[in-house]
N, C-alpha and C. Protein backbone atom coordinates (compact mmCIF):
# COMPACT_ATOMS: atom_id res chain seq x y z
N UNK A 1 4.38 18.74 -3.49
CA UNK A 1 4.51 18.60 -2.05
C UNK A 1 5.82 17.94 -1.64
N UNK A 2 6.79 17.42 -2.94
CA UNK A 2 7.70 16.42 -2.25
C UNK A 2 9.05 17.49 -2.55
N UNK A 3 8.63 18.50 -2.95
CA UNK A 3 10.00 19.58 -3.74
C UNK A 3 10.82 19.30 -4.32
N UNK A 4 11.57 20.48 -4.78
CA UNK A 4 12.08 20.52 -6.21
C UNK A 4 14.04 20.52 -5.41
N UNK A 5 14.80 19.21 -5.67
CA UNK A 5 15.88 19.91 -5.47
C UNK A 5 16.96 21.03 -6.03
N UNK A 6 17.65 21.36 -5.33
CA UNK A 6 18.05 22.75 -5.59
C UNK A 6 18.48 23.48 -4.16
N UNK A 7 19.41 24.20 -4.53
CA UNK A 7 20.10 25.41 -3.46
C UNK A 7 18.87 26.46 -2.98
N UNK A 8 18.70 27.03 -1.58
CA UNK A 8 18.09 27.63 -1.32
C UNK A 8 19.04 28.60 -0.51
N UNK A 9 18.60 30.18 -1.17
CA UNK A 9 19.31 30.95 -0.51
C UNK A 9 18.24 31.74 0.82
N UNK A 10 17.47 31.08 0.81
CA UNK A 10 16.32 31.64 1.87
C UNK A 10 16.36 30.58 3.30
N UNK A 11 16.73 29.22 2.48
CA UNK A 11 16.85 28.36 3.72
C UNK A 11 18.44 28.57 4.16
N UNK A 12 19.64 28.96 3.64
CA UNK A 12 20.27 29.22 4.24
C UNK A 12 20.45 30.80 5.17
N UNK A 13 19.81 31.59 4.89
CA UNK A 13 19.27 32.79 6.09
C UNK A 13 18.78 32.27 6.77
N UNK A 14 17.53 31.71 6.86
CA UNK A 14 17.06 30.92 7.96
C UNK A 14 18.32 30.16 9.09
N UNK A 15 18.54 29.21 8.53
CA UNK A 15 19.98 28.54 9.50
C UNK A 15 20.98 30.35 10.20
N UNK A 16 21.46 30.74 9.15
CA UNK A 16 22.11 32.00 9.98
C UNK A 16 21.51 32.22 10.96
N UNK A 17 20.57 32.68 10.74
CA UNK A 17 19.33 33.80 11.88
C UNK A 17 19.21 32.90 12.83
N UNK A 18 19.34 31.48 12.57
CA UNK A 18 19.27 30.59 13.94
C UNK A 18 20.52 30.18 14.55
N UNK A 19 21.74 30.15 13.68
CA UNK A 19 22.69 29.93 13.94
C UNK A 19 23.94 31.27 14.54
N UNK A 20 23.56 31.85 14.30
CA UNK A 20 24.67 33.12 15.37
C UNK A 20 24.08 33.33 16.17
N UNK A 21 23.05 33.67 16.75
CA UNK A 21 23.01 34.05 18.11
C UNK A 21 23.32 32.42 18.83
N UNK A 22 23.02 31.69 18.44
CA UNK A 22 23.22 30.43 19.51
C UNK A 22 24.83 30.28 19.19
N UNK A 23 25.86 30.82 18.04
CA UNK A 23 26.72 30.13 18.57
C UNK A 23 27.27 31.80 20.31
N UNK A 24 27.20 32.57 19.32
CA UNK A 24 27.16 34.12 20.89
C UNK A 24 26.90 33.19 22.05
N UNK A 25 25.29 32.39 22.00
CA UNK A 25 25.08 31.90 23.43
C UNK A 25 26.52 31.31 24.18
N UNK A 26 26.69 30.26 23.02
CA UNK A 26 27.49 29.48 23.60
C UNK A 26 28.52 30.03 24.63
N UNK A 27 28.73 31.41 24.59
CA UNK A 27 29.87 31.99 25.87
C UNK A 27 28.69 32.79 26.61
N UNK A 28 27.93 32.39 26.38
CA UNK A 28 26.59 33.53 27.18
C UNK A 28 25.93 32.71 27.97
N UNK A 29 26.23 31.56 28.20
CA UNK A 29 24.71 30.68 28.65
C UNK A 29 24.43 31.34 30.07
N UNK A 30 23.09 31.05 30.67
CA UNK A 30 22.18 31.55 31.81
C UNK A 30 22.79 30.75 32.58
N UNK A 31 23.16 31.41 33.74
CA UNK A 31 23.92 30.60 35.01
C UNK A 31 23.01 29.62 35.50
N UNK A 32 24.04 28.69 35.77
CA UNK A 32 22.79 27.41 36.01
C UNK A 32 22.66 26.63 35.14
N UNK A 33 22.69 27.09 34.03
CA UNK A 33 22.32 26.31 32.76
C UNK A 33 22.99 24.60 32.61
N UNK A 34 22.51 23.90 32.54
CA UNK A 34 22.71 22.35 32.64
C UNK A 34 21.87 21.47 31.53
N UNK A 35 23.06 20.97 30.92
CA UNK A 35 22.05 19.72 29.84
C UNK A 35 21.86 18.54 30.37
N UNK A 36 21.80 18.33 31.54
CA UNK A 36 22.14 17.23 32.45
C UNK A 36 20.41 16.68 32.42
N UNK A 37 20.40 15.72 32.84
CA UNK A 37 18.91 14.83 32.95
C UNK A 37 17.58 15.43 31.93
N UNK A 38 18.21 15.86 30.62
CA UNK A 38 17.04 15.63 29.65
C UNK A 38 16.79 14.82 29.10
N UNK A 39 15.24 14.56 29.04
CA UNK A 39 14.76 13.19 28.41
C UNK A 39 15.36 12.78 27.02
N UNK A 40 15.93 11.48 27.09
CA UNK A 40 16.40 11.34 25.96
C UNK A 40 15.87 10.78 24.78
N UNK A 41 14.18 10.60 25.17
CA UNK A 41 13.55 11.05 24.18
C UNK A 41 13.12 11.85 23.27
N UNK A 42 13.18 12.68 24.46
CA UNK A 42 12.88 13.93 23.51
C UNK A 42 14.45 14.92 22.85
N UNK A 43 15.63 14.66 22.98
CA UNK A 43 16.88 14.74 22.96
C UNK A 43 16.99 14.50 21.76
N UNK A 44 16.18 13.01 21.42
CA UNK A 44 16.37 11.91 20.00
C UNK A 44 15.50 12.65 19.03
N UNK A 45 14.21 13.47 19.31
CA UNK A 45 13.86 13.79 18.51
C UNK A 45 14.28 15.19 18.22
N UNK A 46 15.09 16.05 19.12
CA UNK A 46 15.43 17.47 19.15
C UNK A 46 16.68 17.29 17.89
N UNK A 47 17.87 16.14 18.45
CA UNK A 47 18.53 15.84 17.17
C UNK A 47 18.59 15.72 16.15
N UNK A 48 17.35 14.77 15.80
CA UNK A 48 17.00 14.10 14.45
C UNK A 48 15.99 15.37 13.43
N UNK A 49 15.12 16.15 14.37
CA UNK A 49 14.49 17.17 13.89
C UNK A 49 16.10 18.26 13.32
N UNK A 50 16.75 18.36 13.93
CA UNK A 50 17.78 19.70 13.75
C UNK A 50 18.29 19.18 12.66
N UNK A 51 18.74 17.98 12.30
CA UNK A 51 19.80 17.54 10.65
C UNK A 51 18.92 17.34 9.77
N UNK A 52 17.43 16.84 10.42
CA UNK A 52 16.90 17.27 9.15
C UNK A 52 15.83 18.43 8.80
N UNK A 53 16.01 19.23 9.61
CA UNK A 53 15.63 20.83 9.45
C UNK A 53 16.53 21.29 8.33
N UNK A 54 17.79 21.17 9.17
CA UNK A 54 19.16 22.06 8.22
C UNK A 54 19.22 20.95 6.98
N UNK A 55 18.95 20.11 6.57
CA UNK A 55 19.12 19.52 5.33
C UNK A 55 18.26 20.01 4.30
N UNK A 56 17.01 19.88 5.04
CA UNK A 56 15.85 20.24 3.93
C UNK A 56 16.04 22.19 3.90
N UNK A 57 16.54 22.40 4.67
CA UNK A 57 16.40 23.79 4.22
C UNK A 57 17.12 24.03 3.13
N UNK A 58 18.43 23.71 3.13
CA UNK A 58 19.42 24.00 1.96
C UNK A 58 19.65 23.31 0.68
N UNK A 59 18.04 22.18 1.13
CA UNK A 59 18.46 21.12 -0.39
C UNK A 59 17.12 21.38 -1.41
N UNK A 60 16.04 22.76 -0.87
CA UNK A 60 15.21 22.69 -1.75
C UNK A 60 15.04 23.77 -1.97
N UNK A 61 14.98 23.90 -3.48
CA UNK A 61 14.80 25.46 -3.96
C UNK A 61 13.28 25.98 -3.68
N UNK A 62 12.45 24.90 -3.32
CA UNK A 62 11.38 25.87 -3.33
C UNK A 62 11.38 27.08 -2.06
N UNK A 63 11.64 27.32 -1.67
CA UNK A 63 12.32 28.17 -0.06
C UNK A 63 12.51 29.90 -0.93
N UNK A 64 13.12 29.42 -2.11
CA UNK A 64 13.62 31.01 -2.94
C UNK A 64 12.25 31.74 -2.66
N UNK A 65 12.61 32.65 -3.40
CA UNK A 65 11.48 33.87 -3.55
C UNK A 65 11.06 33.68 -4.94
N UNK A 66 9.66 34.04 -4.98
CA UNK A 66 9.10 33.71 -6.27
C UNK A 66 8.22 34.90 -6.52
N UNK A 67 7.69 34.82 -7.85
CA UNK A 67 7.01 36.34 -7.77
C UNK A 67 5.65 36.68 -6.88
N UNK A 68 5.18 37.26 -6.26
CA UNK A 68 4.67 37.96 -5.47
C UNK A 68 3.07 37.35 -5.99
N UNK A 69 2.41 36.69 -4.45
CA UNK A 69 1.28 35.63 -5.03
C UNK A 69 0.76 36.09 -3.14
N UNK A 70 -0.45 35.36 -3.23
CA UNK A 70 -1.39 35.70 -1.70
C UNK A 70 -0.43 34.70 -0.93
N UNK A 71 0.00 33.34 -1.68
CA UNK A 71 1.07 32.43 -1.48
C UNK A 71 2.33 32.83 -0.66
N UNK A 72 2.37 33.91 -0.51
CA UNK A 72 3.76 35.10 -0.39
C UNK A 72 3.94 34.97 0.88
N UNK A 73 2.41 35.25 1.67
CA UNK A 73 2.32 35.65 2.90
C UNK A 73 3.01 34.70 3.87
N UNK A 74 2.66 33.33 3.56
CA UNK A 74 3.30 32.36 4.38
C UNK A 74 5.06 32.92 4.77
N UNK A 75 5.87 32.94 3.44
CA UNK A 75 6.91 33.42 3.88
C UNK A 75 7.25 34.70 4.76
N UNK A 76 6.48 35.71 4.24
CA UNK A 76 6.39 36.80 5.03
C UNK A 76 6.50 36.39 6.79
N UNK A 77 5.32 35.75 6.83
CA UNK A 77 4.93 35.08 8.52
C UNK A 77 5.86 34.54 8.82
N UNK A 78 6.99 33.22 8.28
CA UNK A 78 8.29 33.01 8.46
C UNK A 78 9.35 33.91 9.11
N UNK A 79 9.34 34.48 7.98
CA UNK A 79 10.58 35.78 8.50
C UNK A 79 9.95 36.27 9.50
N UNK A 80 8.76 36.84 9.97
CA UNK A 80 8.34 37.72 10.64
C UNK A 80 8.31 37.09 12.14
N UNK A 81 8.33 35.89 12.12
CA UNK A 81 8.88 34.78 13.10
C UNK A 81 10.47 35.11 13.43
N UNK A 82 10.95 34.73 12.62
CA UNK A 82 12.55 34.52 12.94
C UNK A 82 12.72 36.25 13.32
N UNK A 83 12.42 37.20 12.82
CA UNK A 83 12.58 38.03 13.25
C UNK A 83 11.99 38.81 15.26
N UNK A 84 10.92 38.06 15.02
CA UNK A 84 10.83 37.88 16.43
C UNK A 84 11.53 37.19 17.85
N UNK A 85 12.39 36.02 17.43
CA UNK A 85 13.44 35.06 17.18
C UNK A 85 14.31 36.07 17.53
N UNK A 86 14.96 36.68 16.54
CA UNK A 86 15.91 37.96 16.84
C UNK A 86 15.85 38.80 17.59
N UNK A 87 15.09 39.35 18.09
CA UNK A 87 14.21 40.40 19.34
C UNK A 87 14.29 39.56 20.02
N UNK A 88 13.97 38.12 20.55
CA UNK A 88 14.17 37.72 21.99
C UNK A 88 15.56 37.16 22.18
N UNK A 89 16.37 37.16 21.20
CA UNK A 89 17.73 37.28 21.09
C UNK A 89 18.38 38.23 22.11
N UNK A 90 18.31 39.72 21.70
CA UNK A 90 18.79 40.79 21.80
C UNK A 90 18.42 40.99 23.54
N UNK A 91 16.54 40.77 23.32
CA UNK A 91 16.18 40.80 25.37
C UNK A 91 17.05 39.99 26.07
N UNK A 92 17.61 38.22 25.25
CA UNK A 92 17.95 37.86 26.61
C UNK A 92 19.74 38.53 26.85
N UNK A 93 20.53 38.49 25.55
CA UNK A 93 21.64 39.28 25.76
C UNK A 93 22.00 40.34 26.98
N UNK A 94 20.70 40.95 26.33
CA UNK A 94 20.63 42.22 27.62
C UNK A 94 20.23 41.81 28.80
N UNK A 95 19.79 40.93 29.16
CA UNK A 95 19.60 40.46 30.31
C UNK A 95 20.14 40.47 31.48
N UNK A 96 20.05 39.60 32.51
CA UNK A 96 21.13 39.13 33.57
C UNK A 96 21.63 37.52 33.01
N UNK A 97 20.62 37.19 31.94
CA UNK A 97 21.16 35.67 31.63
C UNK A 97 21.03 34.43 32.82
N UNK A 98 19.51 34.80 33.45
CA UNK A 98 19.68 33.91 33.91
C UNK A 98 18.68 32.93 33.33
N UNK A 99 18.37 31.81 34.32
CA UNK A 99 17.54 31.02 33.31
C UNK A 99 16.21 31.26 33.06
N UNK A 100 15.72 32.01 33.66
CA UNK A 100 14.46 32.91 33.72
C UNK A 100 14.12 33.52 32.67
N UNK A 101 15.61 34.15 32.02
CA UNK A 101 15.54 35.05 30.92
C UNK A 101 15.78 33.97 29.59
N UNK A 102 16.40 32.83 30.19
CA UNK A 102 16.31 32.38 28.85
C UNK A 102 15.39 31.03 28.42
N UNK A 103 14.45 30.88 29.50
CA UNK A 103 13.26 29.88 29.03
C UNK A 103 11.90 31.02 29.09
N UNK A 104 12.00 32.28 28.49
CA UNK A 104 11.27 33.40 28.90
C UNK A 104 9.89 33.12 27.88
N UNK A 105 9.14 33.98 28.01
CA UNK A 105 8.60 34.04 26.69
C UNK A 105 8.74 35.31 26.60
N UNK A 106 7.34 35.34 25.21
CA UNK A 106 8.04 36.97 24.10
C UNK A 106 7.28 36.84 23.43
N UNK A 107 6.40 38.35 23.69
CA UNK A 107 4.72 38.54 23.46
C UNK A 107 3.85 37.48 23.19
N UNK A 108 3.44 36.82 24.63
CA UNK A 108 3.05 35.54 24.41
C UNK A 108 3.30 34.08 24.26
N UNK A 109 4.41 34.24 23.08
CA UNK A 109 4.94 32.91 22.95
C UNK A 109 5.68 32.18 23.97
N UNK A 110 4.84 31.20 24.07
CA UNK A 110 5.84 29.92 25.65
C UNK A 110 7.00 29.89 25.07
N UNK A 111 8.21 29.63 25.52
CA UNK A 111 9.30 29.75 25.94
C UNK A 111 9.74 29.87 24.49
N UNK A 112 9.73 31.53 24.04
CA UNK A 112 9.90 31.53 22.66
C UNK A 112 11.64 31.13 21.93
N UNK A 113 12.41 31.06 22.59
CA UNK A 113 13.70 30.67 22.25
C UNK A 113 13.19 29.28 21.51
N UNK A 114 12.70 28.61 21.51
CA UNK A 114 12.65 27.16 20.71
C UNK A 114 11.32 27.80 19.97
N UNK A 115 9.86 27.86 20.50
CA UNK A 115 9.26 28.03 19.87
C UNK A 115 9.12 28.59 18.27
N UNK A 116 9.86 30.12 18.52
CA UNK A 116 9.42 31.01 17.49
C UNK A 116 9.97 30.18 16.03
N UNK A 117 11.89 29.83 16.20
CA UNK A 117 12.75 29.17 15.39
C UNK A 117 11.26 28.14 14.68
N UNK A 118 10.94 26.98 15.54
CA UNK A 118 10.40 25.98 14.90
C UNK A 118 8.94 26.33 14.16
N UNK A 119 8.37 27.65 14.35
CA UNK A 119 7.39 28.09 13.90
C UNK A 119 7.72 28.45 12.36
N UNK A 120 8.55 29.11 12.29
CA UNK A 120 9.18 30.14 11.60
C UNK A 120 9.83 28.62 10.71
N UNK A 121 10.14 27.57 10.98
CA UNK A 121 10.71 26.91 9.92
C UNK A 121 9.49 25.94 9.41
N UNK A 122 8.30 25.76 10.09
CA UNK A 122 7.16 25.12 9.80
C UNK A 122 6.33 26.04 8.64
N UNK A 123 6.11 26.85 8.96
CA UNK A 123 5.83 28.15 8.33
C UNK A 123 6.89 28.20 6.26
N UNK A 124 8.31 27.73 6.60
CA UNK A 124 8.65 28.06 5.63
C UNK A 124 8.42 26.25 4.72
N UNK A 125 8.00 25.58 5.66
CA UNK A 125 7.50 24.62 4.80
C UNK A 125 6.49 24.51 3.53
N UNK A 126 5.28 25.40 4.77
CA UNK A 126 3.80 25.81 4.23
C UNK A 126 4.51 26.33 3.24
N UNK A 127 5.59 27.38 2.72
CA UNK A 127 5.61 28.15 1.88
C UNK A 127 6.02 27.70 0.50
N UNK A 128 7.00 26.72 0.85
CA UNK A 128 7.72 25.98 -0.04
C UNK A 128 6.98 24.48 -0.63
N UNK A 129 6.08 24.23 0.55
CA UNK A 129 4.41 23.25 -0.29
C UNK A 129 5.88 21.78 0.00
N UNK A 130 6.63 21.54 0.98
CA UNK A 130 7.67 20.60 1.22
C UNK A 130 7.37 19.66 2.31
N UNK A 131 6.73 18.78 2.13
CA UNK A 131 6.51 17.87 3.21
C UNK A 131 7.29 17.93 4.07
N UNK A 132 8.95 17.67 3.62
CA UNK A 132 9.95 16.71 4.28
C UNK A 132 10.17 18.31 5.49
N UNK A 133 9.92 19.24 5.17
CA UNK A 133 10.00 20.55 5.99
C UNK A 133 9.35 20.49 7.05
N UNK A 134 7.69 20.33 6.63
CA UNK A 134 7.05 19.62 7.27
C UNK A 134 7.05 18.99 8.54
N UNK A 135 7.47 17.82 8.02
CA UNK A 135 7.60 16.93 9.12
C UNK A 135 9.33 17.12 10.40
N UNK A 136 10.25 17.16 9.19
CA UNK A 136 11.41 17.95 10.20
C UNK A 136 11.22 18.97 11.58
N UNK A 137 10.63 19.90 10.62
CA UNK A 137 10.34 20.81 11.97
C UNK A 137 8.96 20.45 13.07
N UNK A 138 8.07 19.60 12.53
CA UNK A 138 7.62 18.93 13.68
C UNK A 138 8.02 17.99 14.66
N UNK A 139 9.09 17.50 13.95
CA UNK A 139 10.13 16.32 15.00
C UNK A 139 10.95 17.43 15.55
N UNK A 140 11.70 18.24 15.34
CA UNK A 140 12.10 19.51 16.16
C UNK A 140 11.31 19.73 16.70
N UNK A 141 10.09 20.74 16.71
CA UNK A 141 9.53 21.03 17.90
C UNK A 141 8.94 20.12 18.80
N UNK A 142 9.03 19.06 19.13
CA UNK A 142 8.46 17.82 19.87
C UNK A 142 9.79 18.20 20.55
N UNK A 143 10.83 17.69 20.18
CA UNK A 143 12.23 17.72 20.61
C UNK A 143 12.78 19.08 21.27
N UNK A 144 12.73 20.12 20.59
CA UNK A 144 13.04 21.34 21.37
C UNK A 144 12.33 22.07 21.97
N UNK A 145 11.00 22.02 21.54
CA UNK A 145 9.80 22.94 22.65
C UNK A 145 9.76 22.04 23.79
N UNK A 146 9.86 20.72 23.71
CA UNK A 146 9.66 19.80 24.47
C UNK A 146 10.93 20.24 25.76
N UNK A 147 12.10 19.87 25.21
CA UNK A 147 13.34 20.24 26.39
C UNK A 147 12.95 21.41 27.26
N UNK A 148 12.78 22.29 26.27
CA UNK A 148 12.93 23.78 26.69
C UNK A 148 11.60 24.06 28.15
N UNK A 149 10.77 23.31 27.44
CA UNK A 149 9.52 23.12 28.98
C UNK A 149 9.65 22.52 30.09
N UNK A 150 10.48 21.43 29.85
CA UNK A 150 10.94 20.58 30.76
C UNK A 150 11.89 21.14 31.56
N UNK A 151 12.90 22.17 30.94
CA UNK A 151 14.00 23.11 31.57
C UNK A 151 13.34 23.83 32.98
N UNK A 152 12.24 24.75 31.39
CA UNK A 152 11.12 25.56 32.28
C UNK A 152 10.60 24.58 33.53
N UNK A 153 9.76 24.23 33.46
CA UNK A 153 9.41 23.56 34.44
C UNK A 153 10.47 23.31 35.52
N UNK A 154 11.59 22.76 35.80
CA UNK A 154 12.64 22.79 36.82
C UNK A 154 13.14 23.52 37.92
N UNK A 155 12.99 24.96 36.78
CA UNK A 155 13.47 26.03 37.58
C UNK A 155 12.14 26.86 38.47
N UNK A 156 11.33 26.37 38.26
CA UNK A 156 9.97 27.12 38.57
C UNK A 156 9.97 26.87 40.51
């Protein structure tokens, strides 16, 4: 449960798949868009969840692929996350970009731009049997589902 260190080439896809479209955002953002008066509680934990998301992803091998077990599925559900992740990527691109489109949800999921990511890295915890994954991406999603509602909520 405490993992094995080691390079993970699965936790670094993960970071990609989360990391290009947000840096794209960065010349894309939804008009309006303002980081202005978020709780900086929840700020503290959106931070502290993100370095140690991206740490534990790339410092434990259990994340690799291993041979093919019922165990499997968890990762499967991961990717199949982030890949959903990617699809609400592409909707809000196409969008008008406003903030509507980008605290949206996506089949279901509340404001899946934070959601799906922190699912999808909780998920690769379960897979990898990694506490410290674990708990990272639960201090992320406190921190980023948290903002992202609070956004939501504003514009409503």
């Amino acid at each position: 449960m405490l993992g094995h260190f080691g390079f993970s080439y699965i936790g670094l896809l993960f970071l990609l798949l989360l990391f290009v479209p947000n840096l794209i955002w960065a010349k894309n953002k939804p008009q309006g868009y303002t980081a202005e008066n978020e709780n900086r509680i929840l700020l503290l934990f959106e931070r502290t969840g993100e370095a140690l998301t991206c740490c534990c992803s790339l410092i434990f091998a259990d994340f690799n692929i291993r041979p093919w077990t019922a165990w499997s599925l968890w990762l499967a559900a991961a990717l199949f996350l982030m890949l959903l992740y990617e699809l609400w990527w592409v909707r809000y691109f196409r969008s008008a970009r406003k903030l509507t489109d980008f605290y949206s949800s996506f089949l279901g999921v509340p404001v899946a731009g934070a959601t799906l990511p922190v699912a999808a890295f909780f998920l690769l915890g379960i897979y990898g049997k990694v506490i410290w994954m674990l708990i990272a991406a639960s201090i992320l999603g406190v921190g980023h589902i948290g903002i992202h509602m609070q956004h939501q909520k504003e514009f409503r």
